[in-house]
C-alpha atoms as a PDB file:
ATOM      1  CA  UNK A   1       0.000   0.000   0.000  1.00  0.00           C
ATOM      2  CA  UNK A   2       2.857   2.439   0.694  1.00  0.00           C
ATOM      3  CA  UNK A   3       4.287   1.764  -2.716  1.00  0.00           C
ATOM      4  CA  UNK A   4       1.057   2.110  -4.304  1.00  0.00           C
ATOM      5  CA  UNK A   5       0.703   5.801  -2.559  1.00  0.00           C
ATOM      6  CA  UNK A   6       4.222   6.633  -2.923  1.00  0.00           C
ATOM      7  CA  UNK A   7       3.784   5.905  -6.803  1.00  0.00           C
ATOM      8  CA  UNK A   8       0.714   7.912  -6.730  1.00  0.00           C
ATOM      9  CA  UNK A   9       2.556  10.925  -4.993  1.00  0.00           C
ATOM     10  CA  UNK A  10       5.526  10.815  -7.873  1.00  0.00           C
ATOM     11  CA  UNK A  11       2.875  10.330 -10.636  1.00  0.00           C
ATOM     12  CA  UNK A  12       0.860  13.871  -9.643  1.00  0.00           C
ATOM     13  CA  UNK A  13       4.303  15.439  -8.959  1.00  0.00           C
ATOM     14  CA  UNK A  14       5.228  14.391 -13.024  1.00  0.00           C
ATOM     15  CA  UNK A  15       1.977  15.941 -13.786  1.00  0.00           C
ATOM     16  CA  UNK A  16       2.354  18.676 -12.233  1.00  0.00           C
ATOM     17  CA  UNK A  17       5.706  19.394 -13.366  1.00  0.00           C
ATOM     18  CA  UNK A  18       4.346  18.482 -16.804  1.00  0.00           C
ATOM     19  CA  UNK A  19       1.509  21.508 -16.286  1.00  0.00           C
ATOM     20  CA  UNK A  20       3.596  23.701 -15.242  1.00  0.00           C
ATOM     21  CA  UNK A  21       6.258  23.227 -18.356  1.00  0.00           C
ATOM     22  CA  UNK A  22       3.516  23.393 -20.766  1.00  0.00           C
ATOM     23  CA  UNK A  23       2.279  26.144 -18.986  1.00  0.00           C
ATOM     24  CA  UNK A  24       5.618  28.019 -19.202  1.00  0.00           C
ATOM     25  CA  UNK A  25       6.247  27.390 -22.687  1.00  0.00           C
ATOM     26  CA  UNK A  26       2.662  28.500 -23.876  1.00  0.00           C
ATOM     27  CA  UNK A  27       3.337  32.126 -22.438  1.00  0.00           C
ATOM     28  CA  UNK A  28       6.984  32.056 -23.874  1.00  0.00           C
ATOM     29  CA  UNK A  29       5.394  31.471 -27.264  1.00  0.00           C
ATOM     30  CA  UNK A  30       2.813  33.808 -26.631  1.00  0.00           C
ATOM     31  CA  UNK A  31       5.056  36.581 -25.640  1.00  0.00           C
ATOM     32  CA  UNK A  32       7.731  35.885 -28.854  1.00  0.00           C
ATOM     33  CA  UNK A  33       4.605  36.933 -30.589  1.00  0.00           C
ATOM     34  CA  UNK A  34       3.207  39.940 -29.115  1.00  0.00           C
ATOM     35  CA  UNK A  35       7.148  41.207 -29.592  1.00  0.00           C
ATOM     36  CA  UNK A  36       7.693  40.713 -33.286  1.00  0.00           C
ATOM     37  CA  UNK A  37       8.594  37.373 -33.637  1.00  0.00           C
ATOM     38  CA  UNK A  38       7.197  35.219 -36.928  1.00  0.00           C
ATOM     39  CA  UNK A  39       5.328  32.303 -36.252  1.00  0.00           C
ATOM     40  CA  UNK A  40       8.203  29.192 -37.282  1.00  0.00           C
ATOM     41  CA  UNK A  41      10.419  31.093 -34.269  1.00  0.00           C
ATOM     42  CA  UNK A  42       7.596  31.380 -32.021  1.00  0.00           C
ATOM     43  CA  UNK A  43       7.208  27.490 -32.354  1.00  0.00           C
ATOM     44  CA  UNK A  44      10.946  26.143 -32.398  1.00  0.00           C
ATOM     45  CA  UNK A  45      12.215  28.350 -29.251  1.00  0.00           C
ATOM     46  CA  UNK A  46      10.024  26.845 -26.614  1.00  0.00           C
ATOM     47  CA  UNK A  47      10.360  23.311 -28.124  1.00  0.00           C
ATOM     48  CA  UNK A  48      14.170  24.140 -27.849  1.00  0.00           C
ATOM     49  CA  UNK A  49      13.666  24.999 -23.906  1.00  0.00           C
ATOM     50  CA  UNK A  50      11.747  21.991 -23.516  1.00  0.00           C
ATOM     51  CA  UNK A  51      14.233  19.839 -25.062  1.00  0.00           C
ATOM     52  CA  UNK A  52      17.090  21.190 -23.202  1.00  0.00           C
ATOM     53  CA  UNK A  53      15.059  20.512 -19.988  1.00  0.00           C
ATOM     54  CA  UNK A  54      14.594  16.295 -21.127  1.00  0.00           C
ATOM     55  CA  UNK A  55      10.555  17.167 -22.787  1.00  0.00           C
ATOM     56  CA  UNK A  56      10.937  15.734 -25.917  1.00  0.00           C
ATOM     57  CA  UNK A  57       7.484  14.869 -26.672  1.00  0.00           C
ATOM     58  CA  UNK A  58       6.298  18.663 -26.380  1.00  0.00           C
ATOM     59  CA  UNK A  59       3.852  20.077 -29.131  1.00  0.00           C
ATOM     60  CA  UNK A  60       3.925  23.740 -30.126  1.00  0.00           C
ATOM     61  CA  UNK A  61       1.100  25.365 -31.669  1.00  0.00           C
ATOM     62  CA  UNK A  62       0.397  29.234 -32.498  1.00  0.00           C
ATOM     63  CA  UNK A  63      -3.326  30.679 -33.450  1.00  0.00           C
ATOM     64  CA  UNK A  64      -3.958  34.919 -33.961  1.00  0.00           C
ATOM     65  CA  UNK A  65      -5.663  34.989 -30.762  1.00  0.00           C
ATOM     66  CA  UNK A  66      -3.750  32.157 -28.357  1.00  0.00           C
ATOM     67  CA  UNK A  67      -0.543  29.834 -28.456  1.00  0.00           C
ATOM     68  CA  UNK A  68      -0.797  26.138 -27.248  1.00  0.00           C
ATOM     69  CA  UNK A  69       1.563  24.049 -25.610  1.00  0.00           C
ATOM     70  CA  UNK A  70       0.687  19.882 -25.118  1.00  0.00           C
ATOM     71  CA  UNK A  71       2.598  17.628 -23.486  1.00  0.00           C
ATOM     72  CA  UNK A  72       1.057  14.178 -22.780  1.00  0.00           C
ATOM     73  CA  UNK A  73      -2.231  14.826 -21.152  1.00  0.00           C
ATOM     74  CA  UNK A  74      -0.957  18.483 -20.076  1.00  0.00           C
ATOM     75  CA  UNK A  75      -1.987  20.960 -21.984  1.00  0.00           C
ATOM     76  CA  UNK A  76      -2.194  24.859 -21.774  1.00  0.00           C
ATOM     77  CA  UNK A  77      -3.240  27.652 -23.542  1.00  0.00           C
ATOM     78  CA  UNK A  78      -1.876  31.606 -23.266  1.00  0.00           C
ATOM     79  CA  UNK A  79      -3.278  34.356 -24.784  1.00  0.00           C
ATOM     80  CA  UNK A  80      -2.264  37.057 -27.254  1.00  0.00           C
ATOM     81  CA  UNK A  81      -2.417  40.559 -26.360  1.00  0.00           C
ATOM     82  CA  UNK A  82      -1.666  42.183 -29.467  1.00  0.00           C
ATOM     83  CA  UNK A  83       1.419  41.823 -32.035  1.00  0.00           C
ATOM     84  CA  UNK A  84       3.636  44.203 -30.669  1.00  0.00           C
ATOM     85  CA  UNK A  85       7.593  45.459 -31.387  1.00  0.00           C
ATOM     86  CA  UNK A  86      10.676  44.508 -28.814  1.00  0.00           C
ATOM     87  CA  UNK A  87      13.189  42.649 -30.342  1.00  0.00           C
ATOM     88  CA  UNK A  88      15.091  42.584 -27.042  1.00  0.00           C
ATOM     89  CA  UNK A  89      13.097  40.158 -25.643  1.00  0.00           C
ATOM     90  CA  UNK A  90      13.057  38.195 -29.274  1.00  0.00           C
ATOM     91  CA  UNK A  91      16.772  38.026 -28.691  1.00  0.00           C
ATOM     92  CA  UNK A  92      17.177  37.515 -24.880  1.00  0.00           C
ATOM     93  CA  UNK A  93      14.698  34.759 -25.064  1.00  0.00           C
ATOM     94  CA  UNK A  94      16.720  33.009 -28.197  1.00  0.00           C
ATOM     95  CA  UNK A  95      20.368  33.556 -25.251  1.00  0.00           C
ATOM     96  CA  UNK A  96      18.317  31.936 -23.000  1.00  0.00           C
ATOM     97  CA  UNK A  97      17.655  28.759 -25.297  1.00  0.00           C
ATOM     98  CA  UNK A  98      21.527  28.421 -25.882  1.00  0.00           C
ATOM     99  CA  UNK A  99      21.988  28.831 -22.028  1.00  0.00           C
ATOM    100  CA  UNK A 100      19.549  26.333 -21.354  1.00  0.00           C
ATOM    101  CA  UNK A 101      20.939  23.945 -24.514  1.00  0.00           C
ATOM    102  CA  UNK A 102      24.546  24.048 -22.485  1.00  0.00           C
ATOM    103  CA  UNK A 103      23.553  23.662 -18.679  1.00  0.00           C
ATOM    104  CA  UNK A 104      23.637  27.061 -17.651  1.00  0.00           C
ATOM    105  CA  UNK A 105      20.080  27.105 -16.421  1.00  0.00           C
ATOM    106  CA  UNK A 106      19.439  24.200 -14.424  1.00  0.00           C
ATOM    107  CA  UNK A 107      15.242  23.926 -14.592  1.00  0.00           C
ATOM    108  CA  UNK A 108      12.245  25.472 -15.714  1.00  0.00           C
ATOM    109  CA  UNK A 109      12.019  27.792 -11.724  1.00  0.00           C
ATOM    110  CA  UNK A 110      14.823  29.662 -12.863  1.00  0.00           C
ATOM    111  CA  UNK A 111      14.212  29.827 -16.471  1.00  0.00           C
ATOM    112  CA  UNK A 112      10.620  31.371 -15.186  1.00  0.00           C
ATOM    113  CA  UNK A 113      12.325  33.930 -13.081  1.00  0.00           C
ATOM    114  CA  UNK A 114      15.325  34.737 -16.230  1.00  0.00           C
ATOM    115  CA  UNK A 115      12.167  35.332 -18.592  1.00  0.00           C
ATOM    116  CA  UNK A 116      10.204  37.447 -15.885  1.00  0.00           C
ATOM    117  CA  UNK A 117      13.504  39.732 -15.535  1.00  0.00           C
ATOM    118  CA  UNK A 118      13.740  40.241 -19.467  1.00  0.00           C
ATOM    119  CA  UNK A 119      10.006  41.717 -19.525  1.00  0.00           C
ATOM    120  CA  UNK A 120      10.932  44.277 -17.236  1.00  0.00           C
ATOM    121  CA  UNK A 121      13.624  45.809 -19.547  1.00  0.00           C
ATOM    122  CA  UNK A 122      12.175  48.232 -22.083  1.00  0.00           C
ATOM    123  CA  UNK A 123      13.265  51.056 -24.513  1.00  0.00           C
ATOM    124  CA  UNK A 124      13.823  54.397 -22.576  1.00  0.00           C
ATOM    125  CA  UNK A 125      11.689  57.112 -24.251  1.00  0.00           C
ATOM    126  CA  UNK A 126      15.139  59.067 -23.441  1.00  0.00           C
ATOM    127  CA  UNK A 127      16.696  57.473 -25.884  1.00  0.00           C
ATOM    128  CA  UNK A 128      14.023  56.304 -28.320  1.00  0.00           C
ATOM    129  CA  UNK A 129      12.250  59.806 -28.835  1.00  0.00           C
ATOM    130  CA  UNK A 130      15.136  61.566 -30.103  1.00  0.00           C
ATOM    131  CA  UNK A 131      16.682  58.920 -32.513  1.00  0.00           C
ATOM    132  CA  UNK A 132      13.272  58.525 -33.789  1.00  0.00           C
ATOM    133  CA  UNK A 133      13.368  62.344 -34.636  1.00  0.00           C
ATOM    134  CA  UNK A 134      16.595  62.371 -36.009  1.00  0.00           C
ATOM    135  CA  UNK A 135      16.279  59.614 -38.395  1.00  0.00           C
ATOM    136  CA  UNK A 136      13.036  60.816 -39.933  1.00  0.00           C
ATOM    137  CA  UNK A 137      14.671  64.271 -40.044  1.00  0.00           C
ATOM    138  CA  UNK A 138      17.901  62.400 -41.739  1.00  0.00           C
ATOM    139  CA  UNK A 139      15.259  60.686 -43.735  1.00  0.00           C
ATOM    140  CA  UNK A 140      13.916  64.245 -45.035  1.00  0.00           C
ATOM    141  CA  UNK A 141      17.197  65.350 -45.731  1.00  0.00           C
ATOM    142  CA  UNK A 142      18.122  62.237 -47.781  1.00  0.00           C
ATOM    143  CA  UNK A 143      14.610  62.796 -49.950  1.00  0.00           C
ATOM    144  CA  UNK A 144      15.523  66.180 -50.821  1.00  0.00           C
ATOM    145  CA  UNK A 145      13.798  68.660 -48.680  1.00  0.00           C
ATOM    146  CA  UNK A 146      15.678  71.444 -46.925  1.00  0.00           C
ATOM    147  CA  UNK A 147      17.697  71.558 -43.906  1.00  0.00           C
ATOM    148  CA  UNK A 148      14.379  73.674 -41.718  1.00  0.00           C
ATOM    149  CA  UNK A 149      11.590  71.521 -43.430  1.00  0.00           C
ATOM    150  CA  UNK A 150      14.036  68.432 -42.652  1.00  0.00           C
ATOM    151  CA  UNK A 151      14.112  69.704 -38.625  1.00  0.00           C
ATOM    152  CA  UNK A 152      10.454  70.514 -38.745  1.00  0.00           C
ATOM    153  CA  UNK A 153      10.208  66.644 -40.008  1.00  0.00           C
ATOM    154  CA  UNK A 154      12.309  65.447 -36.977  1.00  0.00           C
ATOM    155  CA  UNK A 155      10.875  67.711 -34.642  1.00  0.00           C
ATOM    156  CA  UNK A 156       7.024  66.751 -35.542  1.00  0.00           C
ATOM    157  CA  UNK A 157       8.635  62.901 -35.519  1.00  0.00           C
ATOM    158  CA  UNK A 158       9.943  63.211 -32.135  1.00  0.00           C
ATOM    159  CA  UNK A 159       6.613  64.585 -30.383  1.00  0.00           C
ATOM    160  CA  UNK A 160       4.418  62.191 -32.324  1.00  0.00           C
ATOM    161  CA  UNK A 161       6.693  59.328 -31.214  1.00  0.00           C
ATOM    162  CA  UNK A 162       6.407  60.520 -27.823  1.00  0.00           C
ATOM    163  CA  UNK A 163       2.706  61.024 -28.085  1.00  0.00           C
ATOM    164  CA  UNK A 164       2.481  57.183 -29.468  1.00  0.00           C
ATOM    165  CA  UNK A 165       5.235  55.842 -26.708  1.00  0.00           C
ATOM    166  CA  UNK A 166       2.455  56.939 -23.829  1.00  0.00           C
ATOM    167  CA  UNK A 167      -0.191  55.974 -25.216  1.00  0.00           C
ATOM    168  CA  UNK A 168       1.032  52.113 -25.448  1.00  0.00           C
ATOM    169  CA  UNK A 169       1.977  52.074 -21.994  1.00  0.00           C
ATOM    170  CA  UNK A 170      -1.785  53.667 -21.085  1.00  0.00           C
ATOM    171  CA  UNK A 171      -2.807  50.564 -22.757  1.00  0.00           C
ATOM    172  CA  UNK A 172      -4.572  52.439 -25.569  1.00  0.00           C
ATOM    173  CA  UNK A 173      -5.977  50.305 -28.815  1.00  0.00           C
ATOM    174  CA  UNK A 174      -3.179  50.189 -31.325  1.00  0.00           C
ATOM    175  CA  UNK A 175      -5.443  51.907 -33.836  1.00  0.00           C
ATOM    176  CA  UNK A 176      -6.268  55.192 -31.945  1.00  0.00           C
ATOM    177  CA  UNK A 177      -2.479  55.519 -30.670  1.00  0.00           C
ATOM    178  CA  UNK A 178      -1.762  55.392 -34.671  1.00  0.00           C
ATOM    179  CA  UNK A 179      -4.378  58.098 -36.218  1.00  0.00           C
ATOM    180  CA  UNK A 180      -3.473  60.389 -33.035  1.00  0.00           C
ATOM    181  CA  UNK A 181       0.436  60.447 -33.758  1.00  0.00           C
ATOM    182  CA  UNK A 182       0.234  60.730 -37.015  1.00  0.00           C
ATOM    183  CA  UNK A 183      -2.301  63.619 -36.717  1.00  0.00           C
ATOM    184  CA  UNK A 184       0.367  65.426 -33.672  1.00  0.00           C
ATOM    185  CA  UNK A 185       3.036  64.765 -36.698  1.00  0.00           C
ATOM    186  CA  UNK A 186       1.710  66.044 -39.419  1.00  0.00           C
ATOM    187  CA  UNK A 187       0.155  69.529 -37.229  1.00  0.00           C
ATOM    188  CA  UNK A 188       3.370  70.339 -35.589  1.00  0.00           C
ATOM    189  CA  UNK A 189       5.337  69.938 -39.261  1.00  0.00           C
ATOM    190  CA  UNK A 190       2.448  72.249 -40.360  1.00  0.00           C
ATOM    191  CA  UNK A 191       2.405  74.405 -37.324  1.00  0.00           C
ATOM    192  CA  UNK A 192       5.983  74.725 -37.338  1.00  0.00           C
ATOM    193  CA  UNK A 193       6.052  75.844 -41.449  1.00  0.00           C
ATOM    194  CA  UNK A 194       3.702  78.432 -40.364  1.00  0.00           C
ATOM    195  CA  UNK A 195       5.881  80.113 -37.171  1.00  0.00           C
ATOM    196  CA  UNK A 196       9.124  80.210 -38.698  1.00  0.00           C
ATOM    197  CA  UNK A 197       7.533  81.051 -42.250  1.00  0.00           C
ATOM    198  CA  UNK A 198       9.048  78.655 -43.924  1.00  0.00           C
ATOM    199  CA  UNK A 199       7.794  77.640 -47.388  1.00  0.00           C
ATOM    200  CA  UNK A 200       5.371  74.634 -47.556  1.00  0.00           C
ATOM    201  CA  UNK A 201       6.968  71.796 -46.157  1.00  0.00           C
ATOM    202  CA  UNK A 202       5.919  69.360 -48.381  1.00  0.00           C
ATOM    203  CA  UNK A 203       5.540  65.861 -49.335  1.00  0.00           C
ATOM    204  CA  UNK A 204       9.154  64.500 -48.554  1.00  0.00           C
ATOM    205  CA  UNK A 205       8.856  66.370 -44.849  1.00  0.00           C
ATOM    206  CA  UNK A 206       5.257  64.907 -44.122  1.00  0.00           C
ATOM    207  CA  UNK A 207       6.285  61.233 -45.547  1.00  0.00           C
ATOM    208  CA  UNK A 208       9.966  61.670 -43.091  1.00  0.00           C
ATOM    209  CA  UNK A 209       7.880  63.335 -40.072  1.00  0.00           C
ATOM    210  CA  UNK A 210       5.542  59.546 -40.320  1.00  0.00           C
ATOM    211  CA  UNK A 211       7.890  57.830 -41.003  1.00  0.00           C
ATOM    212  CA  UNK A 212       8.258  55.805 -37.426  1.00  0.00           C
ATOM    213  CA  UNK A 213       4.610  54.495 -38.275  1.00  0.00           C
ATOM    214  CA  UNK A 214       5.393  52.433 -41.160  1.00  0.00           C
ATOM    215  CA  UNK A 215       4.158  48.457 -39.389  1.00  0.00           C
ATOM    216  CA  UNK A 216       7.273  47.388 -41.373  1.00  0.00           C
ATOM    217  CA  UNK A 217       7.740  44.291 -38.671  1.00  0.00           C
ATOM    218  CA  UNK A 218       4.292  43.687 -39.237  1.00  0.00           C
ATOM    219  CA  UNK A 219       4.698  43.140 -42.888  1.00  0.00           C
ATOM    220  CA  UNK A 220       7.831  41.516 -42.725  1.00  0.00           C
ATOM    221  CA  UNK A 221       6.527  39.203 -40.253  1.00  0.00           C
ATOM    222  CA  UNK A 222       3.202  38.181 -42.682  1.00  0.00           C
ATOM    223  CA  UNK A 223       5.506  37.586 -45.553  1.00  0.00           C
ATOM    224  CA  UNK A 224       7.644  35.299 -43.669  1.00  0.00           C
ATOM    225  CA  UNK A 225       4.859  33.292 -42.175  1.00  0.00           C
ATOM    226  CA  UNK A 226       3.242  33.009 -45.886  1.00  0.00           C
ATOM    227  CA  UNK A 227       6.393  31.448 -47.054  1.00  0.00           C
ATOM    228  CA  UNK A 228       6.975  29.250 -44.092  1.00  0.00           C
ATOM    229  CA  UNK A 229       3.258  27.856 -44.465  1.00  0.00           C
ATOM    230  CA  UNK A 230       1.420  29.508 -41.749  1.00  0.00           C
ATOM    231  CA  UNK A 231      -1.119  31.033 -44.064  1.00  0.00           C
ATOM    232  CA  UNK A 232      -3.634  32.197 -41.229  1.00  0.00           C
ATOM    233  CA  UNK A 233      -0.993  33.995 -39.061  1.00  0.00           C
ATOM    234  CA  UNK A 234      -0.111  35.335 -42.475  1.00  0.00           C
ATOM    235  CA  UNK A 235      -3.772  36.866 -42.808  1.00  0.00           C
ATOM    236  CA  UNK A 236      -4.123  38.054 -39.987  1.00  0.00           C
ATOM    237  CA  UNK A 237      -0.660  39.827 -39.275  1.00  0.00           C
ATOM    238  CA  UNK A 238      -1.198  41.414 -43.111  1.00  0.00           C
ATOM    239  CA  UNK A 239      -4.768  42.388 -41.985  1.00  0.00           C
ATOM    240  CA  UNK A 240      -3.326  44.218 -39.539  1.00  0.00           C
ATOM    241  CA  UNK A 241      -0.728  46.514 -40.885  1.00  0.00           C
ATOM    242  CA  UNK A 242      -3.154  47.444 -43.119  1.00  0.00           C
ATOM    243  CA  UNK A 243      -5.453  48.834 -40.321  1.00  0.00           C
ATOM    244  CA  UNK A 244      -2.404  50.834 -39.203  1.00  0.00           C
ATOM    245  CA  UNK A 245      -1.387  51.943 -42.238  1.00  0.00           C
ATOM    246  CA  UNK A 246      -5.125  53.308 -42.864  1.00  0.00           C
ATOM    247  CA  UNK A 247      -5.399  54.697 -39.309  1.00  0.00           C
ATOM    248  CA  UNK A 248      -1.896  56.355 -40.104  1.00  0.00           C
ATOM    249  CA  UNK A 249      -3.350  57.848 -43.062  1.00  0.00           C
ATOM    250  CA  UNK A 250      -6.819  58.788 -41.670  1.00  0.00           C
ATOM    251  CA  UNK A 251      -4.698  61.162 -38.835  1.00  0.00           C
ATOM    252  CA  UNK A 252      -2.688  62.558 -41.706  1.00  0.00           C
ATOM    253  CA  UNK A 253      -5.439  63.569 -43.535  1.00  0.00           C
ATOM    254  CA  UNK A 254      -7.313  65.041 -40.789  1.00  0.00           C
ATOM    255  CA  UNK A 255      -4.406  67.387 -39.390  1.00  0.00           C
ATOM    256  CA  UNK A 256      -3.358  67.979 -43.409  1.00  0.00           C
ATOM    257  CA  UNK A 257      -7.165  69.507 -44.082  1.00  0.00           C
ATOM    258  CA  UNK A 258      -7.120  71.471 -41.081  1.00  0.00           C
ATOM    259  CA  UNK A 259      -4.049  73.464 -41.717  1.00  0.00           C
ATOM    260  CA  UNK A 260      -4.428  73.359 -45.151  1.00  0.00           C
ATOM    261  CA  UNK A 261      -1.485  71.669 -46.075  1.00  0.00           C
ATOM    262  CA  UNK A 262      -0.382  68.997 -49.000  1.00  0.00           C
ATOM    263  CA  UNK A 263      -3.877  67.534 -49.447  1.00  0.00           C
END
């Protein structure tokens, strides 16, 4: 009878560890997709954690609105947020597979708390607002316009990306956060032609001063998935930068008919 409960004992203690594994590696493929990752990568890095850890019969599976994770009779299911942009965590999570691979993280606890620490890093809107501004204004200058339209370009770049930056972290909808920086763009490029009497700024200036909301992961990412057979992540990622790019538009034409500008 002791054997029979002590057997009992180490079988829920497999399961559990087998629930909390799948568990794991659901919301590790879940996040690699809300930061930019395509669909293939999204798949192999958690099947590459669980391998490293002795699961070698783990599944890996990623729909638009969830990712799924099945292991034996475990199986678990995380949901995605949105398709969002941090390639640090893309790459910290693909260190963390080669750490695991070589020993260097001894079980799934501490791989847990390693992925917990790397969602806590993000851009610093120190740094990211002004390079934003100064490579649409470098953009500007590389299309032709002049040096002021070119610093009214990074100028109207650098508010709207700090405009957009707050937004996300208020948890806005993607679409809204889109059509209101591109409308702060375009009306401080316009505003600012007007104070310093400039001459119109112009279609290179407005293109450089929106240029930060071009969903070029977005559409990278849909192209890779189509070629790598994920057709319905495909869709859907595609379907999506398209919304941006029309709520983009939509904010550009609003501030552009107000003051009277290139439209």
């Amino acid at each position: 009878m002791e054997n029979d409960s002590s057997s009992g004992q180490q079988q829920d203690q497999g399961g559990q560890d087998l629930k909390y594994a799948t568990d794991l590696l659901s919301s590790v493929s879940a996040a690699l997709i809300e930061n930019g990752a395509e669909t293939r990568l999204a798949e192999q890095m958690p099947a590459r954690l669980a391998k490293a850890f002795g699961i070698s019969d783990i599944q890996i599976s990623v729909e638009p609105s969830y990712a799924v994770a099945k292991c034996g009779s475990a199986v678990s299911f995380a949901k995605i947020n949105g398709f969002g942009v941090n390639f640090r965590f893309v790459t910290s999570v693909g260190r963390l597979c080669i750490h695991a691979e070589t020993g260097k993280i001894k079980d799934l606890r501490a791989l847990s708390h390693r992925i917990s620490a790397i969602h806590k890093n993000k851009y610093s809107l120190w740094l990211l607002i002004p390079f934003t501004g100064f490579a649409c204004g470098t953009f500007a200058l590389l299309s032709g316009a002049h040096y002021l339209p070119a610093l009214a370009s990074a100028v109207a770049a650098a508010f709207g990306s700090g405009i957009k930056s707050l937004m996300i972290r208020g948890r806005f909808n993607v679409l809204p956060i889109f059509a209101t920086s591109a409308f702060c763009s375009v009306s401080i490029a316009e505003l600012m032609e007007l104070l310093m009497q400039m001459s119109p700024v112009g279609d290179p200036s407005i293109v450089a001063a929106v240029l930060y909301l071009v969903p070029g992961v977005p559409l990278m990412n849909s192209v890779l998935d189509g070629i790598k057979g994920f057709y319905l992540m495909a869709v859907v990622r595609l379907t999506e930068a398209l919304m941006l790019i029309f709520s983009a538009v939509l904010g550009i034409f609003i501030a552009s008919f107000l003051f009277g500008g290139i439209l």
